[in-house]
Protein backbone atom coordinates (compact mmCIF):
# COMPACT_ATOMS: atom_id res chain seq x y z
CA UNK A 1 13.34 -5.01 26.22
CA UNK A 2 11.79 -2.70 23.60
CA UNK A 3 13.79 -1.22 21.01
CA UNK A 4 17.65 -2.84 21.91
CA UNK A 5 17.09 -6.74 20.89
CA UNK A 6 20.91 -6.54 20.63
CA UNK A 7 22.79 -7.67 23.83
CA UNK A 8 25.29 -5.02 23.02
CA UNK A 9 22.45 -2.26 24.37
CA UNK A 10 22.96 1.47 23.32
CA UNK A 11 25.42 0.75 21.03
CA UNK A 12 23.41 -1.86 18.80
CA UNK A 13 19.62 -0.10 19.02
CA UNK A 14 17.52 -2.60 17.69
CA UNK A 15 13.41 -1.97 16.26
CA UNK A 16 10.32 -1.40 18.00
CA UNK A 17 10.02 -5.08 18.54
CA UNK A 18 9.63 -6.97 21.84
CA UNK A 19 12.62 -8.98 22.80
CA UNK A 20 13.13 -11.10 25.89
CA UNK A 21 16.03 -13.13 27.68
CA UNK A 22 17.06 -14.63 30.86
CA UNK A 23 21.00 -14.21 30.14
CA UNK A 24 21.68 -11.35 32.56
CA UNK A 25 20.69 -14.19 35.79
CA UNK A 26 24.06 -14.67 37.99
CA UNK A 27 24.42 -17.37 40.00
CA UNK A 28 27.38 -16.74 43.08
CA UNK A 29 28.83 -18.91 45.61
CA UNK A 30 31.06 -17.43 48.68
CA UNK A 31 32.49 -19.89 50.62
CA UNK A 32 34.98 -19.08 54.00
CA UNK A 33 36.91 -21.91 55.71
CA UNK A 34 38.93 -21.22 58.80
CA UNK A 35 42.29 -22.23 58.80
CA UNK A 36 45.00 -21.50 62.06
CA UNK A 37 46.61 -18.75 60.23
CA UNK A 38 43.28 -17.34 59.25
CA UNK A 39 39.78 -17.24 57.16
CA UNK A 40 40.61 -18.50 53.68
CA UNK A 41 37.92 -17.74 50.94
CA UNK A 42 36.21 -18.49 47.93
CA UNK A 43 34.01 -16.91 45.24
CA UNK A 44 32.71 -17.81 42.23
CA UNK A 45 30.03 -15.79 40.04
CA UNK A 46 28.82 -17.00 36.73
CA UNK A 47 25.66 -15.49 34.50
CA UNK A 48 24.83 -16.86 30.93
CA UNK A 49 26.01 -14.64 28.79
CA UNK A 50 28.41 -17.73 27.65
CA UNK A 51 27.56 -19.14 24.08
CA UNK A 52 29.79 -17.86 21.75
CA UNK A 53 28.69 -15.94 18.54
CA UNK A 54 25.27 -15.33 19.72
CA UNK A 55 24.23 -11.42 20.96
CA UNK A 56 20.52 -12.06 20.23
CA UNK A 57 18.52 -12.09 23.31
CA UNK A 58 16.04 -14.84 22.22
CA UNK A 59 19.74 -17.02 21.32
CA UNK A 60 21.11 -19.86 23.19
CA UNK A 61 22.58 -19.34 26.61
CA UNK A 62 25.64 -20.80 28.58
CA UNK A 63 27.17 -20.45 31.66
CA UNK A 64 30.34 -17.98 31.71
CA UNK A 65 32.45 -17.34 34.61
CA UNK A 66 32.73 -13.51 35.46
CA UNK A 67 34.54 -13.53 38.78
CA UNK A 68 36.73 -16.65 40.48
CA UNK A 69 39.06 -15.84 43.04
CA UNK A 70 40.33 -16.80 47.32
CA UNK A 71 41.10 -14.70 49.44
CA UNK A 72 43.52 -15.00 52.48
CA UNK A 73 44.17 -12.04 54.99
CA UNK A 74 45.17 -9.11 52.85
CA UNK A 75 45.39 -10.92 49.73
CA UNK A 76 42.90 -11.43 46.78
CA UNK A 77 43.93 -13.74 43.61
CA UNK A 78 42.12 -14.60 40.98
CA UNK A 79 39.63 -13.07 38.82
CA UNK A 80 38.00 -9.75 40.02
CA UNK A 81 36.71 -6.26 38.99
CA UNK A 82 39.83 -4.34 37.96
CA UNK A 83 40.95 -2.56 40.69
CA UNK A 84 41.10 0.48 38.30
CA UNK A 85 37.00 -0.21 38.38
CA UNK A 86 34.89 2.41 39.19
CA UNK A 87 30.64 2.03 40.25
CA UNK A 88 29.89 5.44 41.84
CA UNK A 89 27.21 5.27 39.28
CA UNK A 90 23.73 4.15 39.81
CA UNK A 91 21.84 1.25 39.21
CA UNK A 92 20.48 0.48 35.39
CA UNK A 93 18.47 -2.33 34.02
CA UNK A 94 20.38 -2.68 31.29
CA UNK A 95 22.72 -5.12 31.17
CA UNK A 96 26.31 -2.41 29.81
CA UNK A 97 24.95 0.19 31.31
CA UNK A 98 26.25 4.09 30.96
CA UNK A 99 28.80 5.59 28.00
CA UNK A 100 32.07 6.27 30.40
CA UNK A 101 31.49 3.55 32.55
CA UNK A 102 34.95 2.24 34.29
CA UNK A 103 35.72 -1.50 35.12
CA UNK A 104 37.32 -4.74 33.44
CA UNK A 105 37.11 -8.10 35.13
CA UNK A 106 40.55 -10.46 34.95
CA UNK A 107 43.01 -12.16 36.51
CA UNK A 108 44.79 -10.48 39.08
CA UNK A 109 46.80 -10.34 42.37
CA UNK A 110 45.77 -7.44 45.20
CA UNK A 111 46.78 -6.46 48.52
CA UNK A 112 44.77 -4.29 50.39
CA UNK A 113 45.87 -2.44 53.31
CA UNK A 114 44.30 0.00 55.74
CA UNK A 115 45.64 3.66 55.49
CA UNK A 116 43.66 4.70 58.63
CA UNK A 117 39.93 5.48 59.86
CA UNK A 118 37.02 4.16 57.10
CA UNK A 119 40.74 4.23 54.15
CA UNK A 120 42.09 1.51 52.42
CA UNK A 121 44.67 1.21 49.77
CA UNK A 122 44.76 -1.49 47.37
CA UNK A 123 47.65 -2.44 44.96
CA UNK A 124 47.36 -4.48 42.00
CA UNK A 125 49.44 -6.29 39.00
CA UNK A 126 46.68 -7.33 36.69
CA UNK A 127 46.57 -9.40 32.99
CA UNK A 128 47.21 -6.83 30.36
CA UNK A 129 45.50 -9.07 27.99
CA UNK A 130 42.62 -7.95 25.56
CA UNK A 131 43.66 -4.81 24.50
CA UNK A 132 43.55 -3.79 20.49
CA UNK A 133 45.42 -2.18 18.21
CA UNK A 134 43.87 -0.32 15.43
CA UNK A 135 45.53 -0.29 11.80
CA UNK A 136 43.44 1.47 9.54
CA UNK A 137 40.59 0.15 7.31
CA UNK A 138 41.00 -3.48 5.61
CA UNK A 139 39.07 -1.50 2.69
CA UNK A 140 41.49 1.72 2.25
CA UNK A 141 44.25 0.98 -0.10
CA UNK A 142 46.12 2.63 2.63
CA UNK A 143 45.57 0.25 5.16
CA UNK A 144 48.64 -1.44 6.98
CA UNK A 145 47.45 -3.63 9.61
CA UNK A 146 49.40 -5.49 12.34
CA UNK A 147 51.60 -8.55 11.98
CA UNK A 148 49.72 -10.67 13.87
CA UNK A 149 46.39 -9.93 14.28
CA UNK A 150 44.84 -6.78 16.08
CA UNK A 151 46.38 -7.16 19.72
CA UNK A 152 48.88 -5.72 21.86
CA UNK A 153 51.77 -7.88 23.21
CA UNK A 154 51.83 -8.52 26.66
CA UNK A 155 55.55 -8.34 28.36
CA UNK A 156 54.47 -6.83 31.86
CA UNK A 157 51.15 -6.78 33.87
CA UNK A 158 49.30 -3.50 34.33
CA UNK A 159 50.12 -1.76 38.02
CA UNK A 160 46.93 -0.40 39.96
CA UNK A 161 46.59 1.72 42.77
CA UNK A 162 43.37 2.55 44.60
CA UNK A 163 42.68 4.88 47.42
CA UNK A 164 39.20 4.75 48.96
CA UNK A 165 37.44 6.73 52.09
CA UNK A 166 33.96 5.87 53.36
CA UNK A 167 32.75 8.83 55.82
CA UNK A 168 29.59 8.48 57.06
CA UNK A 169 27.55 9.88 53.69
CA UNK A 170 30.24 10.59 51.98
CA UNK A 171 32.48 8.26 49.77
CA UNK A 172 35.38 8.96 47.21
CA UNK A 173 38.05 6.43 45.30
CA UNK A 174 40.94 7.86 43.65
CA UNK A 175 43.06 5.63 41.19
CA UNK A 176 45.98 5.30 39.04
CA UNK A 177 47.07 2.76 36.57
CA UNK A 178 49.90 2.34 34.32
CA UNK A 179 50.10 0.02 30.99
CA UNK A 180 53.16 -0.97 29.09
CA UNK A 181 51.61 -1.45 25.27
CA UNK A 182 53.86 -3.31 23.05
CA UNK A 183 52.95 -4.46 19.12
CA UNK A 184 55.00 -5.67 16.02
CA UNK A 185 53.36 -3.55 13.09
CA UNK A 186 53.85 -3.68 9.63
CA UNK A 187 56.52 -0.96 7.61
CA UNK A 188 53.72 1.54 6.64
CA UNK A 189 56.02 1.93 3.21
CA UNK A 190 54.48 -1.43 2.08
CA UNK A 191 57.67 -3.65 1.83
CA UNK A 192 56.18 -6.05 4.25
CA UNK A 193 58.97 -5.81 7.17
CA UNK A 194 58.23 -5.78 10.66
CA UNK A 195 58.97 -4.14 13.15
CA UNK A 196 58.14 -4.07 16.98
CA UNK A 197 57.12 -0.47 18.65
CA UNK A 198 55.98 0.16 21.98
CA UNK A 199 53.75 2.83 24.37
CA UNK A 200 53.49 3.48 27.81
CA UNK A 201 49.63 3.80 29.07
CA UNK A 202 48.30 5.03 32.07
CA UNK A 203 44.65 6.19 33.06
CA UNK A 204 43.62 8.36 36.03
CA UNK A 205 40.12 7.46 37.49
CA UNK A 206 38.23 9.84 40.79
CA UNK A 207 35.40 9.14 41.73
CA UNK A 208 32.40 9.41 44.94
CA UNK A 209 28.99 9.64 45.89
CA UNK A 210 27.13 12.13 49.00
CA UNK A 211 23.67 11.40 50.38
CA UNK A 212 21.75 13.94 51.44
CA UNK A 213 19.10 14.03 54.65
CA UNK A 214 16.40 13.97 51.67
CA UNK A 215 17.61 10.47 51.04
CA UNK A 216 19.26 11.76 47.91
CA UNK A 217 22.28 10.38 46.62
CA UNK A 218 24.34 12.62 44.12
CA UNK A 219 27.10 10.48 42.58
CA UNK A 220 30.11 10.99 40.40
CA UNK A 221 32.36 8.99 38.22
CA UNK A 222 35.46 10.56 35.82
CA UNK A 223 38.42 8.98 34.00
CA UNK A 224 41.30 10.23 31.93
CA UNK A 225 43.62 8.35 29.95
CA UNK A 226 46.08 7.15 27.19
CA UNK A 227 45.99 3.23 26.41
CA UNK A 228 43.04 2.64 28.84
CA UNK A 229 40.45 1.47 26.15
CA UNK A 230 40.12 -2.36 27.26
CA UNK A 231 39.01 -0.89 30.66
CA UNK A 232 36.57 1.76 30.06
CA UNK A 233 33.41 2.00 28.17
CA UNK A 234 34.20 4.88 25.80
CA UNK A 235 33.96 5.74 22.35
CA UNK A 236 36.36 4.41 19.24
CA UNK A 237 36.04 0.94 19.56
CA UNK A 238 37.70 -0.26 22.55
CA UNK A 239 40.87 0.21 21.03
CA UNK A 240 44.30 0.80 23.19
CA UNK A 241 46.48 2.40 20.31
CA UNK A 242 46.83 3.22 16.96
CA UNK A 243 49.62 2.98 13.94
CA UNK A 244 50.25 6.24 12.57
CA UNK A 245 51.33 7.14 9.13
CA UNK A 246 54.75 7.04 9.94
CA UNK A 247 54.43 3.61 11.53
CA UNK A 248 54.69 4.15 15.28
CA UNK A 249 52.55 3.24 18.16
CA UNK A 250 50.58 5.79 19.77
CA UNK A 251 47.94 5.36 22.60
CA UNK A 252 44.55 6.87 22.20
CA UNK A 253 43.89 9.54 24.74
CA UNK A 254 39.96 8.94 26.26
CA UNK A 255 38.38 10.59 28.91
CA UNK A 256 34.58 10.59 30.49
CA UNK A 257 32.21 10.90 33.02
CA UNK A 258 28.90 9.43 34.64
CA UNK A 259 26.42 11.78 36.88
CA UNK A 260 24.03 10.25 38.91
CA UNK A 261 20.90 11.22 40.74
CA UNK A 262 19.41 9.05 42.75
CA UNK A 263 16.36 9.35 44.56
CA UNK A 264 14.62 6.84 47.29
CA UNK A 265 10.78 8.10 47.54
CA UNK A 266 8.65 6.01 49.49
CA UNK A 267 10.81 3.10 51.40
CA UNK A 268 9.89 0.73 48.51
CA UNK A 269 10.44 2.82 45.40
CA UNK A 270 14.08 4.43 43.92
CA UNK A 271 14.42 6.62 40.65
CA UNK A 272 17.90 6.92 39.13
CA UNK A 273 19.21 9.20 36.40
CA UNK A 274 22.00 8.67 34.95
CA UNK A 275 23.97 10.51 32.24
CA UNK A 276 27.16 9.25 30.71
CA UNK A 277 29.46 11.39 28.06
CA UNK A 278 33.08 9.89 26.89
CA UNK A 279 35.36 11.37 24.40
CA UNK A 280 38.06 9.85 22.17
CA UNK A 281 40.73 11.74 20.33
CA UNK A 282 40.46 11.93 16.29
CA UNK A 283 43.78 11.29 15.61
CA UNK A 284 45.05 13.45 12.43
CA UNK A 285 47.96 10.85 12.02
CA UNK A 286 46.46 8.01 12.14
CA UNK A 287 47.29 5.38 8.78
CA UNK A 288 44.17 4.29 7.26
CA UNK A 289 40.34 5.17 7.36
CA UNK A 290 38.44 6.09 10.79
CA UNK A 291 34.83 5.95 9.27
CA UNK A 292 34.12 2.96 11.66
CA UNK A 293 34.88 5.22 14.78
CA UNK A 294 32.98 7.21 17.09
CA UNK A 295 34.62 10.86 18.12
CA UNK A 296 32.32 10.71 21.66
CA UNK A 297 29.41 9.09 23.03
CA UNK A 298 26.36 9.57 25.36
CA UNK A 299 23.94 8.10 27.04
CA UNK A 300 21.22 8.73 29.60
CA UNK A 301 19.07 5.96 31.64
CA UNK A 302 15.97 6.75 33.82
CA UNK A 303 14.05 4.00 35.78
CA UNK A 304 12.37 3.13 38.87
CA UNK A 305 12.78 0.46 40.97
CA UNK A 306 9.96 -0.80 43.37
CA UNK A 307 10.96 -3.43 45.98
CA UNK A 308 7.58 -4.50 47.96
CA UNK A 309 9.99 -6.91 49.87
CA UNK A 310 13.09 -7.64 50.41
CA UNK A 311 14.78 -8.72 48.40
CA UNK A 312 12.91 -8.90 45.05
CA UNK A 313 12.83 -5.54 43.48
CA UNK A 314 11.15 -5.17 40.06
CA UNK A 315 11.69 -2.01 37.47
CA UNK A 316 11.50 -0.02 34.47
CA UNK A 317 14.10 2.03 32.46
CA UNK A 318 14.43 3.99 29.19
CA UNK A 319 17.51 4.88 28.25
CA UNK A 320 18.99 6.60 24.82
CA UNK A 321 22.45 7.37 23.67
CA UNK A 322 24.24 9.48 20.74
CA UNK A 323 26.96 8.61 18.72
CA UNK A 324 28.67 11.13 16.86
CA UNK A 325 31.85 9.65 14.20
CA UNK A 326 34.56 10.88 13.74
């Protein structure tokens, strides 16, 4: 990598130095074992993106565990790709890919169930775990933060629902999700007493790609949201919800989308471009300072891959994003 030394990517551009790292390798096992009620199975994928506290790419690496989960007829448990996860986006290089991107991995438990020819329906109670809460700036004499720490409590699981069609060159997901965000904040008048508010979330996510007869793929991904900030790459942090002045809970409303071109030329060369732009809302009631935020993001990526055999496949990619505050 030239120019984004930083693990983080576009967020965290680095110099014009010359950085390299082996942390993006993923190592997978799949394992299926028949049973007389059916196939059970196993997976396990791991890269080494593990060691703590260390986003160089020349730092230390360690195994971490990204997916772990069996499977047994309709049933998935474990840790997966949300099911709110969206990749109708093409391929990058780098390792976070495009602003707007959709997709969390976590715990989880799915059933999946046809809904007729090439459709299936999958629906998911997921770990609500890792969202934020943002409080306002620990430098503004304003600032209230929360009682205990910067996260949301976590009383029920998130609910998923995914529809998805595959016909012939044509493919399109559709998805819903709802989020119940609870948090014990702090009595914006300053007397210290807490007190425990609450939010409902929910996101809406569509999605699809088309291939043409020129072996051109045109691709599409879009969400919209309130509370959906732990699952999709967008502006303002990450954050679920705010405090506002008056000491309530609000959810940030987000929204996005990635376009995608992507061109095979010869049979051992593919071009992608991708363009990402996600929005955040600047909330006007919002206690403390949001210098630290970003109002909406972009990014573009362009490489080419060249595979001379199956299955090694080497490339190249620039990519560049803007950042505008809030």
């Amino acid at each position: 990598a030239i120019g984004t030394l930083d693990d983080k990517g576009t967020d965290h551009p680095g110099d014009a130095d010359l950085g390299a790292t082996i942390k993006q390798t993923r190592l997978r096992l799949h394992t299926t074992t028949p049973t007389e009620y059916g196939d059970v199975g196993g997976y396990i994928e791991m890269d080494l993106y593990g060691q703590p506290y260390d986003s160089s790419f020349d730092g230390s690496v360690g195994p971490r565990v990204r997916r772990a989960y069996l499977t047994f007829g309709n049933w998935l448990i474990g840790r997966d790709w949300s099911t709110f996860s969206d990749f109708n986006y093409g391929t990058t290089l780098n390792f976070y890919g495009p602003q707007a991107q959709l997709f969390e991995r976590q715990a989880q438990v799915r059933y999946t169930m046809d809904a007729g020819e090439n459709t299936s329906v999958d629906f998911s109670l997921e770990n609500p775990g890792g969202g934020t809460v943002i409080a306002g700036d620990e430098n503004d004499p304003d600032f209230r933060g929360l009682e205990d720490g910067t996260g949301t409590e976590n009383t029920l699981p998130d609910m998923v629902i995914r529809l998805k069609n595959s016909n012939g060159p044509f493919s399109v997901q559709a998805a819903a999700i709802g989020r119940y965000l609870k948090a014990d904040v702090n009595d914006v008048t300053g007397t210290g007493d807490s007190d425990e508010d609450s939010v409902v979330g929910y996101g809406l996510n569509l999605g699809g790609s088309l291939t043409l007869p020129t072996k051109t793929t045109l691709m599409v991904s879009s969400v919209y949201g309130k509370g959906i900030g732990k699952y999709a790459y967008l502006p303002a942090g990450g954050a679920d919800a705010y405090v506002t002045s008056d000491g309530d809970l609000e959810a940030i409303e987000r929204y996005g989308f990635i376009g995608t071109i992507s061109q095979e030329l010869p049979s051992t060369l593919t071009t992608n471009l991708i363009y990402g732009k996600a929005y955040s809302e600047n909330p006007d009631d919002f206690v403390g300072s949001t210098d630290g935020l970003h109002d909406n993001s972009s990014s573009a990526h362009v490489n080419l891959l060249y595979t001379p055999v199956d299955p090694l496949t080497l490339g190249i990619e620039t990519l560049g994003g803007v950042f505008t505050r809030l």
